[in-house]
C-alpha atoms as a PDB file:
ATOM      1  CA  UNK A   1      25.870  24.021 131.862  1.00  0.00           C
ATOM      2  CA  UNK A   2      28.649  23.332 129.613  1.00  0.00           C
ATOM      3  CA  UNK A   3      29.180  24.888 126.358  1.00  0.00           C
ATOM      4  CA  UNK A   4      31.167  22.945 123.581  1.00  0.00           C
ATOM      5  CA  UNK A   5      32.340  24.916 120.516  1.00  0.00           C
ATOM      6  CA  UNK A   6      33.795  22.842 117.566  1.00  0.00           C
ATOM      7  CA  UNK A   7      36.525  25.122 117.400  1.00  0.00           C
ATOM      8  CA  UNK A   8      38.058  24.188 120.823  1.00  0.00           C
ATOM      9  CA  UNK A   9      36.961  21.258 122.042  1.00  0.00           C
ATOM     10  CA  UNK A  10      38.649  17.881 120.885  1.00  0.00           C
ATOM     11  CA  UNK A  11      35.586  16.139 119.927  1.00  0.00           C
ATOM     12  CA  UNK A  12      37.746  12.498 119.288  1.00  0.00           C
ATOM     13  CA  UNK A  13      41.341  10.833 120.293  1.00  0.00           C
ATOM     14  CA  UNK A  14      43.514   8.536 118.578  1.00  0.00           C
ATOM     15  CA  UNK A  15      45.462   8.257 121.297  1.00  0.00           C
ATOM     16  CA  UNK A  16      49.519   6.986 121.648  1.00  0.00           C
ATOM     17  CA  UNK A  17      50.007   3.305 121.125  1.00  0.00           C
ATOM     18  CA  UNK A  18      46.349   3.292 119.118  1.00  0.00           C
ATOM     19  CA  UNK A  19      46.040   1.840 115.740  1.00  0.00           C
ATOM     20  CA  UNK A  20      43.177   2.623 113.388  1.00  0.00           C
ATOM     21  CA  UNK A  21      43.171   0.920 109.820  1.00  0.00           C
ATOM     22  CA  UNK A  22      40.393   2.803 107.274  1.00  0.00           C
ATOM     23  CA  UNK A  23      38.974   5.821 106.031  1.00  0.00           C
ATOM     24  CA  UNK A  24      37.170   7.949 108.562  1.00  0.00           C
ATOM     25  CA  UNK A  25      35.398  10.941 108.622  1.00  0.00           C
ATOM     26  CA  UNK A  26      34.762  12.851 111.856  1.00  0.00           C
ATOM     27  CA  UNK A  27      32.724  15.426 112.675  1.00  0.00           C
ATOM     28  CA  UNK A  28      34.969  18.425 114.681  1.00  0.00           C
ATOM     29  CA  UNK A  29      38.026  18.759 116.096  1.00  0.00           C
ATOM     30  CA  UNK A  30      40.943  15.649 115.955  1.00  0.00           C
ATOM     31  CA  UNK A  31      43.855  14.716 117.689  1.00  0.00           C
ATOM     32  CA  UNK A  32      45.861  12.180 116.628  1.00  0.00           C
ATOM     33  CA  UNK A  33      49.234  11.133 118.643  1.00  0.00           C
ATOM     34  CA  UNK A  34      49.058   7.074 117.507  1.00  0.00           C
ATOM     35  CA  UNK A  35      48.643   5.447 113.944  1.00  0.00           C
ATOM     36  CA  UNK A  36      46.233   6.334 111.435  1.00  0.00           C
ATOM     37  CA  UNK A  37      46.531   3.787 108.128  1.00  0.00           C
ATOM     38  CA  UNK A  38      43.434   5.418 106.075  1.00  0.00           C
ATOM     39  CA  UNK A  39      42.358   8.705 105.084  1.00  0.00           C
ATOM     40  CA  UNK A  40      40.667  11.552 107.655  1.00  0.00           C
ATOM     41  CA  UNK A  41      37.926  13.581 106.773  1.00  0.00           C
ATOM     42  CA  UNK A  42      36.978  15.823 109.141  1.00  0.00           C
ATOM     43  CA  UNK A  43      34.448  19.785 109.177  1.00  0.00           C
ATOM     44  CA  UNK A  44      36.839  20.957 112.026  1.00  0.00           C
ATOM     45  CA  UNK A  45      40.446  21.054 112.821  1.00  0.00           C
ATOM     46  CA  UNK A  46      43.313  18.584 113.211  1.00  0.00           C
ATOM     47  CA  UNK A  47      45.986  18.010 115.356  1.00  0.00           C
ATOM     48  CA  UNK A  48      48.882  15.195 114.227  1.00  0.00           C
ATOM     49  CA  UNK A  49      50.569  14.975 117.554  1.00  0.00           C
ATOM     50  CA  UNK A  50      54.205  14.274 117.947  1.00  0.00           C
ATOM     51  CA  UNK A  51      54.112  10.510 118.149  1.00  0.00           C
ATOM     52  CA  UNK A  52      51.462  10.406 115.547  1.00  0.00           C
ATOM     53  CA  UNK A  53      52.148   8.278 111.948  1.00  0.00           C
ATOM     54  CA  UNK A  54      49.785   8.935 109.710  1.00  0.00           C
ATOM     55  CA  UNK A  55      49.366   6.783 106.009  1.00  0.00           C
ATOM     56  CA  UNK A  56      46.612   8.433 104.189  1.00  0.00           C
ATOM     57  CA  UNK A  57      45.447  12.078 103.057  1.00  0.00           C
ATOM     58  CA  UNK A  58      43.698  14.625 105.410  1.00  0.00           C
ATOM     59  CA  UNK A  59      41.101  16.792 104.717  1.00  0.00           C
ATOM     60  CA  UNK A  60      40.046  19.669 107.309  1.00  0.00           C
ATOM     61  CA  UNK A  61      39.683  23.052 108.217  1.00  0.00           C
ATOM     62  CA  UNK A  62      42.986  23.448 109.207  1.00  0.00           C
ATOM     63  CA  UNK A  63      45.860  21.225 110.124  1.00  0.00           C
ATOM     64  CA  UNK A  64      48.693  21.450 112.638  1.00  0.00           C
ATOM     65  CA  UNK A  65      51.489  18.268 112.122  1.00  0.00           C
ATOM     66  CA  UNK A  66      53.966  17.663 114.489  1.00  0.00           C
ATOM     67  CA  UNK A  67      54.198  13.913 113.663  1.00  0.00           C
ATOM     68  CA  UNK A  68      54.440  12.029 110.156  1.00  0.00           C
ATOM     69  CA  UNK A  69      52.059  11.947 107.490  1.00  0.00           C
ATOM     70  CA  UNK A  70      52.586  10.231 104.295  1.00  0.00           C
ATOM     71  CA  UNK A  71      49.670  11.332 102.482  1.00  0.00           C
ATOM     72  CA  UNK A  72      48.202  14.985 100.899  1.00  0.00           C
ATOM     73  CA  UNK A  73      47.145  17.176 103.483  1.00  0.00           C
ATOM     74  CA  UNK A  74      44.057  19.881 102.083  1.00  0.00           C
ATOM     75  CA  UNK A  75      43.010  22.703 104.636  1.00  0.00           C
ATOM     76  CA  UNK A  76      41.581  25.377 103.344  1.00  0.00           C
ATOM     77  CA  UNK A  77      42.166  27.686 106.706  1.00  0.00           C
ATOM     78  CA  UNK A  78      45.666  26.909 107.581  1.00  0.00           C
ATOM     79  CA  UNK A  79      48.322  24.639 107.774  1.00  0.00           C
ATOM     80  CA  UNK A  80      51.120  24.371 110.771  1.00  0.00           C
ATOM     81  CA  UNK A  81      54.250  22.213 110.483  1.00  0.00           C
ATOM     82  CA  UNK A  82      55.978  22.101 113.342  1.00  0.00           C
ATOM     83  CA  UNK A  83      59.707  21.346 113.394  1.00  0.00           C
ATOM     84  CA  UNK A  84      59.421  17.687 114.898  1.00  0.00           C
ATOM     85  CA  UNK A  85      57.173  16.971 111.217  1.00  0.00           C
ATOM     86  CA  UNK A  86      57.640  15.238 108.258  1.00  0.00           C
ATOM     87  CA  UNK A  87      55.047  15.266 105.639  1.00  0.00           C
ATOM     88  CA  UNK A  88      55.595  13.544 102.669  1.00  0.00           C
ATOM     89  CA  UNK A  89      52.471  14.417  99.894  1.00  0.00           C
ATOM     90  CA  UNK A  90      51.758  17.504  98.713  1.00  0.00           C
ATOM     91  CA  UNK A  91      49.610  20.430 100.815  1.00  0.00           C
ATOM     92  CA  UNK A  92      46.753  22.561  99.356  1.00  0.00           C
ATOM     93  CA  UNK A  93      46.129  25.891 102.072  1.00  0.00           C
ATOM     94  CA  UNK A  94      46.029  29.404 102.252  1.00  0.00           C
ATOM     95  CA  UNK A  95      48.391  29.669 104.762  1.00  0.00           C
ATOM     96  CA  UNK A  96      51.235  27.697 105.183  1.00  0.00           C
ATOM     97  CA  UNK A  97      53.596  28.393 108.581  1.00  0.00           C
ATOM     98  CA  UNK A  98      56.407  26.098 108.867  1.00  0.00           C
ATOM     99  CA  UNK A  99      59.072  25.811 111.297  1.00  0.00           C
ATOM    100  CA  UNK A 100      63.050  25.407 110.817  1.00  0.00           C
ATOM    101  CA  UNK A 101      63.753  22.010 110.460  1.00  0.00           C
ATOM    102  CA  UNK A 102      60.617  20.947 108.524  1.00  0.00           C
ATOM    103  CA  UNK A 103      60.638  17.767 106.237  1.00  0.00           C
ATOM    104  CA  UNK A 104      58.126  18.636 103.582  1.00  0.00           C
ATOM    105  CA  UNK A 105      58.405  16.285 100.223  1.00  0.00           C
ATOM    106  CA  UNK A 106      55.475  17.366  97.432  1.00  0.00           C
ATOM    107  CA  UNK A 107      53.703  19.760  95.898  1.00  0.00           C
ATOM    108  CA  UNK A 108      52.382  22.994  98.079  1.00  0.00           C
ATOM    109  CA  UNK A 109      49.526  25.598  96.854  1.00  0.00           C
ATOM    110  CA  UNK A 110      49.914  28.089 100.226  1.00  0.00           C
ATOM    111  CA  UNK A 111      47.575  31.515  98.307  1.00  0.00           C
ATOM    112  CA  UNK A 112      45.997  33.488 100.367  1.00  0.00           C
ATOM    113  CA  UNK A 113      44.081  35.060  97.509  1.00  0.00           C
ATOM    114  CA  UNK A 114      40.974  32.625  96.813  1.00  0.00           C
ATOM    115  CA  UNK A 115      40.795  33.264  92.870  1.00  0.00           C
ATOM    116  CA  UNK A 116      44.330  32.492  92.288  1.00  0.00           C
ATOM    117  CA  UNK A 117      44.226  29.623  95.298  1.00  0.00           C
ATOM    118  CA  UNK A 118      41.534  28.017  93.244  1.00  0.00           C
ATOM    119  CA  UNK A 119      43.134  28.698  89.493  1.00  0.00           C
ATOM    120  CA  UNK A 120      46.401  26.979  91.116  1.00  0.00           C
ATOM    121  CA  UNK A 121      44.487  23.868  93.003  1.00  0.00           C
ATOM    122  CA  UNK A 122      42.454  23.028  89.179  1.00  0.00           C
ATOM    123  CA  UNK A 123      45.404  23.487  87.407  1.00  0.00           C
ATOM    124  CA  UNK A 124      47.489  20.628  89.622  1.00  0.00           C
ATOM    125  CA  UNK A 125      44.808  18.014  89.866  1.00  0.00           C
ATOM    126  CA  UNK A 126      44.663  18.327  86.145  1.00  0.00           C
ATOM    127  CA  UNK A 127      47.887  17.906  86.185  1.00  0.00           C
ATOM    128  CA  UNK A 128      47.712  15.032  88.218  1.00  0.00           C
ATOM    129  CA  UNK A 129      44.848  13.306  86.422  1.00  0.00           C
ATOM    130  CA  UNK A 130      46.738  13.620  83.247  1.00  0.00           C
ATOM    131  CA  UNK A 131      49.771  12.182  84.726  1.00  0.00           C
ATOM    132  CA  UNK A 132      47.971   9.374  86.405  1.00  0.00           C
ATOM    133  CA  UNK A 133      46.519   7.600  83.041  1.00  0.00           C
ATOM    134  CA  UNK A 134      48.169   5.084  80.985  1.00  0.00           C
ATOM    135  CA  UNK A 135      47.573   6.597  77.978  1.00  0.00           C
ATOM    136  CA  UNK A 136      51.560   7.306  78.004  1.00  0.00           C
ATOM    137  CA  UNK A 137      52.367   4.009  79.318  1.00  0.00           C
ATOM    138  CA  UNK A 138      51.663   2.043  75.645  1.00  0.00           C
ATOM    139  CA  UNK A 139      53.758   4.602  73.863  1.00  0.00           C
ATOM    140  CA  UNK A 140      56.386   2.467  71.510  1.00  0.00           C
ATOM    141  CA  UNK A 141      59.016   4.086  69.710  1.00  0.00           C
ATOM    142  CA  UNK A 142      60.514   2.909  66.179  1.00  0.00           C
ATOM    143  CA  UNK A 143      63.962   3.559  64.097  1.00  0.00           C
ATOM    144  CA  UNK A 144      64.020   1.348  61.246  1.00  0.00           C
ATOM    145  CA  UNK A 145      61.132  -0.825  61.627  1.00  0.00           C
ATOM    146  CA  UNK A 146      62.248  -2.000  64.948  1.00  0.00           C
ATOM    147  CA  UNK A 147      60.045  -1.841  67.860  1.00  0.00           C
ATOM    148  CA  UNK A 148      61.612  -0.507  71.463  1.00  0.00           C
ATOM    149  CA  UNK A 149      59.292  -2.232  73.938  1.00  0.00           C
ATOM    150  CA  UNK A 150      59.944  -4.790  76.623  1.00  0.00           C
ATOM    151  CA  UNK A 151      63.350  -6.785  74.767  1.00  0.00           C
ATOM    152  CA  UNK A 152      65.355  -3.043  74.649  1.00  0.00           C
ATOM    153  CA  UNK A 153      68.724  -4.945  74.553  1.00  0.00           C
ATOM    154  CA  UNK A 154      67.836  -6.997  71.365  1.00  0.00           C
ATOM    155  CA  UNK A 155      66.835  -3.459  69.590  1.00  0.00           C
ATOM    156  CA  UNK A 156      70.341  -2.343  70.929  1.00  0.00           C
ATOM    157  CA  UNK A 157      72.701  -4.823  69.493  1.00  0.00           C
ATOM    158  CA  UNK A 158      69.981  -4.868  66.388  1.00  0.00           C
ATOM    159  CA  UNK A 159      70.661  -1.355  65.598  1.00  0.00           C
ATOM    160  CA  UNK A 160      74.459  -1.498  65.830  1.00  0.00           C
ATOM    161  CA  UNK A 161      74.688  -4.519  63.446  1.00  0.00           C
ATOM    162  CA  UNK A 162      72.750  -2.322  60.974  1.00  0.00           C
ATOM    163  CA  UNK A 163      75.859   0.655  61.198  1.00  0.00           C
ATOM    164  CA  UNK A 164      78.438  -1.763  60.788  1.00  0.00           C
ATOM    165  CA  UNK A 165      79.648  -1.805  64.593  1.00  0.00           C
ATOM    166  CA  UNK A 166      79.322  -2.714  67.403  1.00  0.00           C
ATOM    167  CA  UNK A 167      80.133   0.102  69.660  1.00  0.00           C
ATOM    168  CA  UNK A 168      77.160   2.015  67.936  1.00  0.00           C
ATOM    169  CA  UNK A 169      79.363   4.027  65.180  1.00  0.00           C
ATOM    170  CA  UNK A 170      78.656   3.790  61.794  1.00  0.00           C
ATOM    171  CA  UNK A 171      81.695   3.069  59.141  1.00  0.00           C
END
């Protein structure tokens, strides 16, 4: 009788030359070495082969990449990049190991300590709500009653006739 334990066994294959498009959320272990266009959810761990390309976040117990994701990788456990990886999106973990050679492009929270792991997790995704709204996006400045909005080049030579010049000095 065979025994399977989560932590070993691969419980599913994306395999080289697959393509999956969409979201999906596995129970156990994963091992990806095709494409992945979605995000993977997953209770166990995950393996990004080599070959693997990867366009969406991942969320597991732990994570080893030796392919390319372009997404946010969260794993509590651990994170592995190896050197053949590029991960561009930022990586939440408690411990980070990371070859030479390593393309990593975003934000990484790598504590070991849980308190200050979870001050340091809250504190970015505020930061990254707040940065995500368009609250700053309808921000207009004025000098002089004049708007600076979408004509910026009219405002320009509209300020300069109001010095007296036109290369922006006043006389």
């Amino acid at each position: 009788m065979a025994i399977f334990n989560d932590e070993s066994s691969i419980n599913s294959i994306i395999g080289r030359g697959s393509t999956i498009r969409g979201d999906m959320k596995i129970n156990g272990f994963m091992s990806i070495d095709g494409d992945l266009d979605g995000n993977l959810e997953t209770t166990g761990n995950v393996i990004v082969g080599r070959n693997a390309r990867i366009n969406g976040n991942i969320t597991a117990k732990s994570v080893t990449v030796s392919g390319i994701v372009k997404g946010n990788i969260v794993a509590p456990e651990s994170v592995k990049l190896l050197s053949t990886c590029a991960v561009i999106g930022d990586v939440q973990t408690h411990s980070l190991q990371a070859d030479e050679n390593v393309i990593l492009h975003g934000h990484c929270i790598s504590l070991s300590d849980e308190a200050l792991y979870e001050e340091s997790v809250s504190s970015w995704q505020d930061t990254q709500a707040i940065s995500s709204r368009s609250i700053l996006q309808n921000i207009h400045i004025s000098l002089d009653n004049t708007m600076f909005s979408h004509d910026v080049t009219q405002n320009i030579s509209a300020m300069r006739e109001r010095s007296g010049g036109s290369d922006g000095k006043r006389k």
